[in-house]
C-alpha atoms as a PDB file:
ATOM      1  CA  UNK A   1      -3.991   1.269  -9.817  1.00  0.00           C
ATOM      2  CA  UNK A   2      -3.108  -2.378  -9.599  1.00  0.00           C
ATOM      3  CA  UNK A   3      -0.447  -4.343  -8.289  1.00  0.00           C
ATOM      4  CA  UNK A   4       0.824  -8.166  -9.042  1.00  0.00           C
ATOM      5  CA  UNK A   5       2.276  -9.512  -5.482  1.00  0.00           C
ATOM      6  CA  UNK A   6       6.195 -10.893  -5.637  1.00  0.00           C
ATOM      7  CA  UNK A   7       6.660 -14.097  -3.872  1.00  0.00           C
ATOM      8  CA  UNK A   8       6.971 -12.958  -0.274  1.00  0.00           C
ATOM      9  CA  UNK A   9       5.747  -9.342  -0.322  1.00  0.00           C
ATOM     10  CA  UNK A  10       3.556  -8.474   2.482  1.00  0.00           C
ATOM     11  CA  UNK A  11       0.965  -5.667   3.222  1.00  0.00           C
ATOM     12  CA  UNK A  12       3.494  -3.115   4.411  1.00  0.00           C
ATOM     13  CA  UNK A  13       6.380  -3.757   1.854  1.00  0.00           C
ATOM     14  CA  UNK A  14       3.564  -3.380  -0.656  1.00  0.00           C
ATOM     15  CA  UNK A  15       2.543   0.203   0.996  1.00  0.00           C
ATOM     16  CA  UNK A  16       6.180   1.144   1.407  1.00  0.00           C
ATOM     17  CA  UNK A  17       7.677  -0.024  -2.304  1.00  0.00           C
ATOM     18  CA  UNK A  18       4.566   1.095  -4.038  1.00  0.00           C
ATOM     19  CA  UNK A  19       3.041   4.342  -2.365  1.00  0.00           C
ATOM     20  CA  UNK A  20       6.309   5.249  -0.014  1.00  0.00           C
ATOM     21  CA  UNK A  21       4.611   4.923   2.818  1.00  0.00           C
ATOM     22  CA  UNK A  22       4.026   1.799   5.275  1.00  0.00           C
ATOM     23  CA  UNK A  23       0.935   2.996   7.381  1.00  0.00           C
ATOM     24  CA  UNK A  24      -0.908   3.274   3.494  1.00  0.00           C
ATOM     25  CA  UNK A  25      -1.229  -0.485   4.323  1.00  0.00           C
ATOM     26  CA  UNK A  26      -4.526  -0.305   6.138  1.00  0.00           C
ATOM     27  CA  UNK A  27      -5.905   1.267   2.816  1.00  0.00           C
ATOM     28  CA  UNK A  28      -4.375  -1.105   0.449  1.00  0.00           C
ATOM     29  CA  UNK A  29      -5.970  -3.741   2.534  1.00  0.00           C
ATOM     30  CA  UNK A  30      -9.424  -2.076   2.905  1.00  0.00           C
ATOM     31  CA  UNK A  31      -9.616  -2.336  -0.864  1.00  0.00           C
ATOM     32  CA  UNK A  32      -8.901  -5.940  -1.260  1.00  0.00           C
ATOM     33  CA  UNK A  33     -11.000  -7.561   1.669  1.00  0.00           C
ATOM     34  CA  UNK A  34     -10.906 -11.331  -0.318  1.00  0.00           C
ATOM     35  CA  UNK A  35      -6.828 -11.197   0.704  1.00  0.00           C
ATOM     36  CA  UNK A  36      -7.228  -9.663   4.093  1.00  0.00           C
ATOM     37  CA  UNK A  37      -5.941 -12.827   6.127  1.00  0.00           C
ATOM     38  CA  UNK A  38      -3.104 -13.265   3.810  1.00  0.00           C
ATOM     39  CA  UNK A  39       0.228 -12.085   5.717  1.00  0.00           C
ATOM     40  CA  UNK A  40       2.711 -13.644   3.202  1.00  0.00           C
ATOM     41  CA  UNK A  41       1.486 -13.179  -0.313  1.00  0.00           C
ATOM     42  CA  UNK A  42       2.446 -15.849  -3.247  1.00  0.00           C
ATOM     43  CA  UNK A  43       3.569 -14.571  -6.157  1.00  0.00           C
ATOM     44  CA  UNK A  44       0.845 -12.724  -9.045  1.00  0.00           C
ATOM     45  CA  UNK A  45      -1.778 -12.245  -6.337  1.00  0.00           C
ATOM     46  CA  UNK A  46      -3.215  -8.850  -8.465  1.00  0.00           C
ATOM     47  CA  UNK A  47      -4.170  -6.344  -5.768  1.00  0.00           C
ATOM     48  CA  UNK A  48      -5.721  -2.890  -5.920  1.00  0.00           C
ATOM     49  CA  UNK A  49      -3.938  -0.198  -4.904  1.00  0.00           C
ATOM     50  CA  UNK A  50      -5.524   3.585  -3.716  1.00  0.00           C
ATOM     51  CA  UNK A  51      -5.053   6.186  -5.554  1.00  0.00           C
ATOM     52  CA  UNK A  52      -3.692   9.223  -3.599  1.00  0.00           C
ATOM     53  CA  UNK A  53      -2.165  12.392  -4.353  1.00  0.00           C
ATOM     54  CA  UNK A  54       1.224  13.452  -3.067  1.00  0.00           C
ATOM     55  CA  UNK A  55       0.045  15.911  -0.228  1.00  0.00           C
ATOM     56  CA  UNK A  56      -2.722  14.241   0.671  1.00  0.00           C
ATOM     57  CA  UNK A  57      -0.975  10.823   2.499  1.00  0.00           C
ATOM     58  CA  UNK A  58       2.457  10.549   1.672  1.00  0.00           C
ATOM     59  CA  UNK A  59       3.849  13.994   3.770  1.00  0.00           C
ATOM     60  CA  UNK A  60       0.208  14.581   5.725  1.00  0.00           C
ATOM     61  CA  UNK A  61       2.678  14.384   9.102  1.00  0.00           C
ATOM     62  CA  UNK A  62       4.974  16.885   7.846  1.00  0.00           C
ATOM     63  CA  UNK A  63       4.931  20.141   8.528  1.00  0.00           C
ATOM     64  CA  UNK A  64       3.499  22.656   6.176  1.00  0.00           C
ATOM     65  CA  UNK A  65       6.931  23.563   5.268  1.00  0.00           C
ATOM     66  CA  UNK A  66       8.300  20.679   3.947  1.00  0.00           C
ATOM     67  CA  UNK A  67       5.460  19.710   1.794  1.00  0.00           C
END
């Protein structure tokens, strides 16, 4: 999946607004290692985002019941 930066986003809004969840950051940046010192991204900076399932990341800390 791909993403085109806003003017301002950083690495965790990016995880956050796009996959829900801000620790999803380290593997957003693991995939794009040409824009790894970039804190502040200008705008239409296209990034690659991981693909992950539901259960896998997003609710991994929850308990089995409220998956």
């Amino acid at each position: 999946m791909m993403y085109t930066t806003a003017q301002g986003d950083t690495w965790d809004m990016i995880a956050y607004k796009m996959l829900g969840k801000e620790a999803l950051m380290v593997q957003i940046m693991l995939l794009n290692p040409d824009h790894i010192s970039t804190s502040i991204f200008s705008a239409g900076t296209k990034l690659i985002l991981p693909e992950i399932t539901v259960t896998e990341e997003l609710y991994a800390d929850l308990p089995p019941w409220k998956v």
